[in-house]
Protein backbone atom coordinates (compact mmCIF):
# COMPACT_ATOMS: atom_id res chain seq x y z
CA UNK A 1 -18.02 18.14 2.08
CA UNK A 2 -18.00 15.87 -0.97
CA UNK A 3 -15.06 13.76 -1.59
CA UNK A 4 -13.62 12.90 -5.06
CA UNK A 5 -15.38 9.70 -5.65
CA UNK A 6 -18.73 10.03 -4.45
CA UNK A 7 -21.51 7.60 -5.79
CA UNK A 8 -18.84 5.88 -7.53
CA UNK A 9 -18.52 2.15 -7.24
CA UNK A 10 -14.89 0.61 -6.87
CA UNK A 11 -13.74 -2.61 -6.84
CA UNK A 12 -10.18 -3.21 -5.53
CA UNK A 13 -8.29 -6.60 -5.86
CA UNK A 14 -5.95 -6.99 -3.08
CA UNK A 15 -6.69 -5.25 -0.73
CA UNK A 16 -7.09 -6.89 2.58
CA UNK A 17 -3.59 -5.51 3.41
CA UNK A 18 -0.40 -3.04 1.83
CA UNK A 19 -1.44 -0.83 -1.09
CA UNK A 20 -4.60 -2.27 -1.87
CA UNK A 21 -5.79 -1.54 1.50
CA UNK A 22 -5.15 1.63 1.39
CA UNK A 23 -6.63 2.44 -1.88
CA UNK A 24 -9.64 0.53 -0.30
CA UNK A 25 -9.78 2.97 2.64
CA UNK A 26 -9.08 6.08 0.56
CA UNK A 27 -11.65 5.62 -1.69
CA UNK A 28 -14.89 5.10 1.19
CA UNK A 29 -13.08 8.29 2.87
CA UNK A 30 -13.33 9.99 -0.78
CA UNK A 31 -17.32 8.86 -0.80
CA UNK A 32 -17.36 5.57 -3.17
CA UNK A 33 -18.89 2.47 -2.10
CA UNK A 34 -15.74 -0.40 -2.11
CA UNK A 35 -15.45 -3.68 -3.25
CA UNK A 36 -12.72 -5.50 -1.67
CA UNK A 37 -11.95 -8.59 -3.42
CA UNK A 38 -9.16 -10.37 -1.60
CA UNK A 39 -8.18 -14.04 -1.03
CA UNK A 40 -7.43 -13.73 2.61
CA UNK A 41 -10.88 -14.02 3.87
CA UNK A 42 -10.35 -12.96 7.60
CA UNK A 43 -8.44 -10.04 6.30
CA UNK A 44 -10.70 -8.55 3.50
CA UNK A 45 -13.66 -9.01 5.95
CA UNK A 46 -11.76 -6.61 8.39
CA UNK A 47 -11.01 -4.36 5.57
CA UNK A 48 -14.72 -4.45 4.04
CA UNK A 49 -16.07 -3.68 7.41
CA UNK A 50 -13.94 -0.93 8.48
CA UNK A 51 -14.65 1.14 5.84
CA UNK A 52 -18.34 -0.22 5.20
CA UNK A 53 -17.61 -1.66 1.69
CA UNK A 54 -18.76 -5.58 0.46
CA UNK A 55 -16.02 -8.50 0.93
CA UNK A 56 -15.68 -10.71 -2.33
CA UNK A 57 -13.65 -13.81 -1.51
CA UNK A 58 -11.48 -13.93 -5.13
CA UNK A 59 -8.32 -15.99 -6.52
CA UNK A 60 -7.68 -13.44 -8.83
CA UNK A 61 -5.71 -16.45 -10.54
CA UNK A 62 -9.29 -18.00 -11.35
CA UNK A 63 -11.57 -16.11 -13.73
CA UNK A 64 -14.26 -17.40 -12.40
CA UNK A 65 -14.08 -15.91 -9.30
CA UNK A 66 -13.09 -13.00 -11.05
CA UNK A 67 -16.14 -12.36 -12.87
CA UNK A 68 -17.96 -12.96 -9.88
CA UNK A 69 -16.43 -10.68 -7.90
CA UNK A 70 -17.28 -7.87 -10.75
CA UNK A 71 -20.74 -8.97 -10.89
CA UNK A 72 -20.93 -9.09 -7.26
CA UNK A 73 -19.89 -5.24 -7.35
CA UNK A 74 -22.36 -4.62 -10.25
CA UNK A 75 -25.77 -6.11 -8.38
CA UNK A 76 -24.89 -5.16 -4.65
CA UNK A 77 -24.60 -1.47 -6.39
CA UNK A 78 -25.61 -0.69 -9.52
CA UNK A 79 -22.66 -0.10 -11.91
CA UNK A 80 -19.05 -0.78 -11.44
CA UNK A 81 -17.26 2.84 -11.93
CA UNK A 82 -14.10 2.19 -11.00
CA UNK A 83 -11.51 -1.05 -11.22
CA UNK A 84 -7.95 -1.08 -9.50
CA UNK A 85 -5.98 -4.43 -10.04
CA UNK A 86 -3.91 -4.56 -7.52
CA UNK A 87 -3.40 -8.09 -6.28
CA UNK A 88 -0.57 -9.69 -6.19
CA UNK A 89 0.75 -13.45 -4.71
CA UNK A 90 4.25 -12.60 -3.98
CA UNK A 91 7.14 -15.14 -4.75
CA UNK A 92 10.44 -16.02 -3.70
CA UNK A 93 13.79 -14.29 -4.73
CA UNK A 94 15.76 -16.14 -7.34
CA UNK A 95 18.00 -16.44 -10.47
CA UNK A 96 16.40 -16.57 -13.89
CA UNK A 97 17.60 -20.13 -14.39
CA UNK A 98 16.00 -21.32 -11.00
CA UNK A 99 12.60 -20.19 -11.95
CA UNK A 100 10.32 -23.19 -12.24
CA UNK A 101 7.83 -23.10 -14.92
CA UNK A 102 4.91 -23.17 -12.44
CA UNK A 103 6.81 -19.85 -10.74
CA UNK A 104 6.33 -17.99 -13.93
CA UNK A 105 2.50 -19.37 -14.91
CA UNK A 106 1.41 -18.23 -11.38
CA UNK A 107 2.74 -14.90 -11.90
CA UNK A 108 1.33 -14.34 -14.77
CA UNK A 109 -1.93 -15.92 -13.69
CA UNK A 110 -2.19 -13.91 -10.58
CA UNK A 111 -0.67 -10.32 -12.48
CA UNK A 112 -1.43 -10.18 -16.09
CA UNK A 113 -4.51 -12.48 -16.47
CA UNK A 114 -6.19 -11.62 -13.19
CA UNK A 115 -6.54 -8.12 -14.24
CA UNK A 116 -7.26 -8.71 -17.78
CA UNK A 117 -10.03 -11.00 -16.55
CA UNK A 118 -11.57 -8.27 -14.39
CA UNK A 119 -10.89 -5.39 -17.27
CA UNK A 120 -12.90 -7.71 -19.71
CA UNK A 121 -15.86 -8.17 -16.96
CA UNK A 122 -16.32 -4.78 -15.94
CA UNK A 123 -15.99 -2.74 -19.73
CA UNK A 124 -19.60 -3.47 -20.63
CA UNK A 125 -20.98 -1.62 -17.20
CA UNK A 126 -18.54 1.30 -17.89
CA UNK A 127 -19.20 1.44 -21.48
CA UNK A 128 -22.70 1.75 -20.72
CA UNK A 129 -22.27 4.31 -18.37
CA UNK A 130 -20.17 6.06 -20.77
CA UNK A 131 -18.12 6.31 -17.55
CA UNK A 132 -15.00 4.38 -16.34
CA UNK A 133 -11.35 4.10 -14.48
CA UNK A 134 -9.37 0.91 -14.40
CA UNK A 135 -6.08 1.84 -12.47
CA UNK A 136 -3.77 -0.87 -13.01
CA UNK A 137 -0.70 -1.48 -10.19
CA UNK A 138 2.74 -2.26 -12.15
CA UNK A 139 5.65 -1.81 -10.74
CA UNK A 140 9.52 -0.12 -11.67
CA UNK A 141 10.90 -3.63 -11.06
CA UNK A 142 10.00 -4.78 -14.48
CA UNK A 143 10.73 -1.36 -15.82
CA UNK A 144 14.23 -1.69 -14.77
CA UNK A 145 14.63 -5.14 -14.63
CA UNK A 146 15.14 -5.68 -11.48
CA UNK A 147 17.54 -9.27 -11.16
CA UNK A 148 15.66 -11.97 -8.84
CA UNK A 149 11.77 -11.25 -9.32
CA UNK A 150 11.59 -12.67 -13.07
CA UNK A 151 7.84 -13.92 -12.86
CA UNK A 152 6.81 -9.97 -11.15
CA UNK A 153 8.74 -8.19 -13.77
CA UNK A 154 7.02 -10.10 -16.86
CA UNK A 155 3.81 -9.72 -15.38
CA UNK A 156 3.71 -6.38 -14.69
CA UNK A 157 5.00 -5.03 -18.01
CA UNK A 158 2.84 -7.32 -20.05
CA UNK A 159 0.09 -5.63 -18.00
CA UNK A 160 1.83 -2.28 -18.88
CA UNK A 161 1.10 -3.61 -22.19
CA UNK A 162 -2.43 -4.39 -21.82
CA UNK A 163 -2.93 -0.80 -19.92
CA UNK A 164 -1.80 0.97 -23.04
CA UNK A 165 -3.66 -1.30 -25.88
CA UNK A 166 -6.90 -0.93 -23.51
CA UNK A 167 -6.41 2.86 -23.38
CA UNK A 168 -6.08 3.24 -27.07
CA UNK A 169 -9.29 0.50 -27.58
CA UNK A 170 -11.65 2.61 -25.46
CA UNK A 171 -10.32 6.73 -25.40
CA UNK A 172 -13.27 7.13 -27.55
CA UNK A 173 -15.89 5.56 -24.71
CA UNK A 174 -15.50 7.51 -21.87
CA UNK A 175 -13.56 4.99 -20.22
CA UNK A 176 -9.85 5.18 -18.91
CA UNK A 177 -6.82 3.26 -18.41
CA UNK A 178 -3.48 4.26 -16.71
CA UNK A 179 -0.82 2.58 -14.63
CA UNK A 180 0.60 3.15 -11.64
CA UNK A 181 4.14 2.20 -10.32
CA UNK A 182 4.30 2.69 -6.79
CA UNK A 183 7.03 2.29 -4.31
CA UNK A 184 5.78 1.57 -0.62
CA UNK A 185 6.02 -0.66 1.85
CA UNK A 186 3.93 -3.01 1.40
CA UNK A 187 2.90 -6.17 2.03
CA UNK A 188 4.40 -7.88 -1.47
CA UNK A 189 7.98 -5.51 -0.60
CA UNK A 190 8.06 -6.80 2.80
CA UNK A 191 7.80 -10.56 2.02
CA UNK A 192 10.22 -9.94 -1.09
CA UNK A 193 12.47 -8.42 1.58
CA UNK A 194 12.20 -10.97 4.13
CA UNK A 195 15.26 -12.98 3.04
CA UNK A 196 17.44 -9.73 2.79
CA UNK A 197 16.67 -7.68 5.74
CA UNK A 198 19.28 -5.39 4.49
CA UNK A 199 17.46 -4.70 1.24
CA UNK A 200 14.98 -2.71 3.33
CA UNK A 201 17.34 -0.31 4.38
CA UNK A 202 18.82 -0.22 1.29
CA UNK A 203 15.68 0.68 -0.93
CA UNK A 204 15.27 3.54 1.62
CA UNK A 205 18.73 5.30 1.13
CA UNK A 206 18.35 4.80 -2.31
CA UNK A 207 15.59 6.87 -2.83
CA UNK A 208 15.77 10.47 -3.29
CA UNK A 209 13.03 11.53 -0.35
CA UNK A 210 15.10 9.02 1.93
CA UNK A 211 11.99 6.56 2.33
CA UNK A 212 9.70 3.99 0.68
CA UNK A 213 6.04 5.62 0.82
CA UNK A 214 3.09 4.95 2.71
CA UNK A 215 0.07 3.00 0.92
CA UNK A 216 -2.59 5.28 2.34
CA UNK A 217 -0.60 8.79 2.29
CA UNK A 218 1.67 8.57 -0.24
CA UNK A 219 -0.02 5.81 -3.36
CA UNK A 220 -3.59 5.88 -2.51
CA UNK A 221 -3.81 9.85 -3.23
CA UNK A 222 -2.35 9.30 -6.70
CA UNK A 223 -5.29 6.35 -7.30
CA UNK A 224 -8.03 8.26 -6.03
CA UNK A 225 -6.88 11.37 -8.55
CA UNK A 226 -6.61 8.75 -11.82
CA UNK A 227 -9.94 7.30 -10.20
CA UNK A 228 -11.96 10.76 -10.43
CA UNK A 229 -13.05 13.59 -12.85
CA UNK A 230 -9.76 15.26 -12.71
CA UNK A 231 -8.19 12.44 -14.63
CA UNK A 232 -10.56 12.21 -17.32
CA UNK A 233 -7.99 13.67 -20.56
CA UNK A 234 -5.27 11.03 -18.95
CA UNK A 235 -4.96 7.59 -20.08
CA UNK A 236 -2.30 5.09 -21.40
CA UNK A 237 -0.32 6.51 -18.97
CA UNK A 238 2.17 5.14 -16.43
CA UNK A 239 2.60 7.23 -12.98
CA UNK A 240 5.89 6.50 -11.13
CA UNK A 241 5.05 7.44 -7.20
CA UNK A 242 7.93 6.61 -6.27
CA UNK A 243 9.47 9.62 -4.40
CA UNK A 244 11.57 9.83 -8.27
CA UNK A 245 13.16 6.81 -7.73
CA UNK A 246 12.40 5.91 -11.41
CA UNK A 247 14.91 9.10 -12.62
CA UNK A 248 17.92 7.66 -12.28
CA UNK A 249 17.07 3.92 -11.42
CA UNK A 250 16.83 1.61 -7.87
CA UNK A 251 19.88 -0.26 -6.91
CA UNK A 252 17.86 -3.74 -5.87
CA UNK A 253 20.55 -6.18 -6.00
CA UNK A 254 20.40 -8.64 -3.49
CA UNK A 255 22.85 -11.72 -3.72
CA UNK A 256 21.45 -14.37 -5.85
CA UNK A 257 23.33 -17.77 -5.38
CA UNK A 258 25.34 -18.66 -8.87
């Protein structure tokens, strides 16, 4: 039976673990051939091999290794079909006036210029192909301003941003650009949570299905479908899966000292 994404070439930052891994392993069970670019060597080798995809060791805070990783994807394959930024460096909870200035230039480094680095890179194969997805991961903490994560929030709505403005840019080329706000457990939620066990249990009651969602059932579904054919009159769009937490807000308020 042929799966959603077959002979299609993805590269996915991030995801030697949490949402990016289970794009990753979605995608080779939907047929494409996977790039996983990740920073944690020992985990994106697991990752790569499991599902049979190519490991790119990548700081998506350097370009450099950004580029390569897209070129990497581009001569182990042929073409580069299908980008999902995903990666993300995670960052302690804290008041607006505690953030350091190198807090907020490694957020954006890691979430708005990382992906903009690997959008730029990879247009020129889709545009050829007169074929392309870039599914970009944002997040309903920046859309609601969630207090604490000040460097997260900016970067993912000034990727937001560059989602829509890219989508506009190339509708006309075949190519297309949504977002994706996701709430899951994952690896970034669980080290933001660490601190605040009790924020766990919170961001499950507050949810209308009673639960933070699963990377592989619950996101990775939703990124394989914005990733295929089906999604092809969709773009400059932002998908909440988020079990509707984004209808009437998240309470995420965890004690900040003054």
């Amino acid at each position: 039976m042929r799966g959603a994404l077959d002979g299609r070439v993805a590269l996915v930052t991030g995801a030697g673990a949490g949402i990016g891994e289970g794009i990753a392993r979605r995608f080779a069970d939907e047929g494409a051939r996977v790039v996983v670019a990740e920073c944690d060597e020992a985990a994106g080798r697991a990752v790569a091999e499991g599902i049979g995809g190519l490991f790119v060791g990548t700081d998506v805070s350097d370009r450099e290794q950004v580029e390569r990783a897209v070129e990497a994807a581009a001569s182990e394959y042929g073409s580069l079909d299908i980008l999902v930024n995903n990666a993300w460096g995670g960052g302690a909870i804290g008041r607006v006036e505690h953030k350091t200035d190198r807090q907020l230039a490694d957020g954006i480094a890691v979430g708005y210029y990382g992906p903009f680095w690997a959008m730029r890179a990879a247009y020129p194969y889709m545009k050829a192909a007169g074929w392309g997805r870039v599914v970009n991961l944002c997040s309903l903490n920046g859309v609601n301003a969630h207090v604490g994560s000040l460097e997260y929030n900016a970067a993912k709505e000034a990727l937001r941003a560059l989602t829509r403005t890219a989508a506009r840019e190339r509708a006309p080329t075949g190519v297309t650009v949504n977002a994706l706000c996701p709430a899951a457990k994952s690896q970034a939620f669980l080290r933001a949570v660490g601190g605040h066990p009790e924020l766990a249990a919170l961001a499950d009651a507050a949810n209308p299905m009673g639960r933070m969602g699963d990377p592989y059932d619950d996101i990775a579904p939703v990124a394989v479908f914005l990733a295929s054919e089906g999604s092809r009159y969709l773009t400059g769009n932002t998908l909440f899966v988020d079990g509707g937490a984004h209808i009437n807000g998240v309470a995420w308020a965890p004690d900040l000292d003054a």
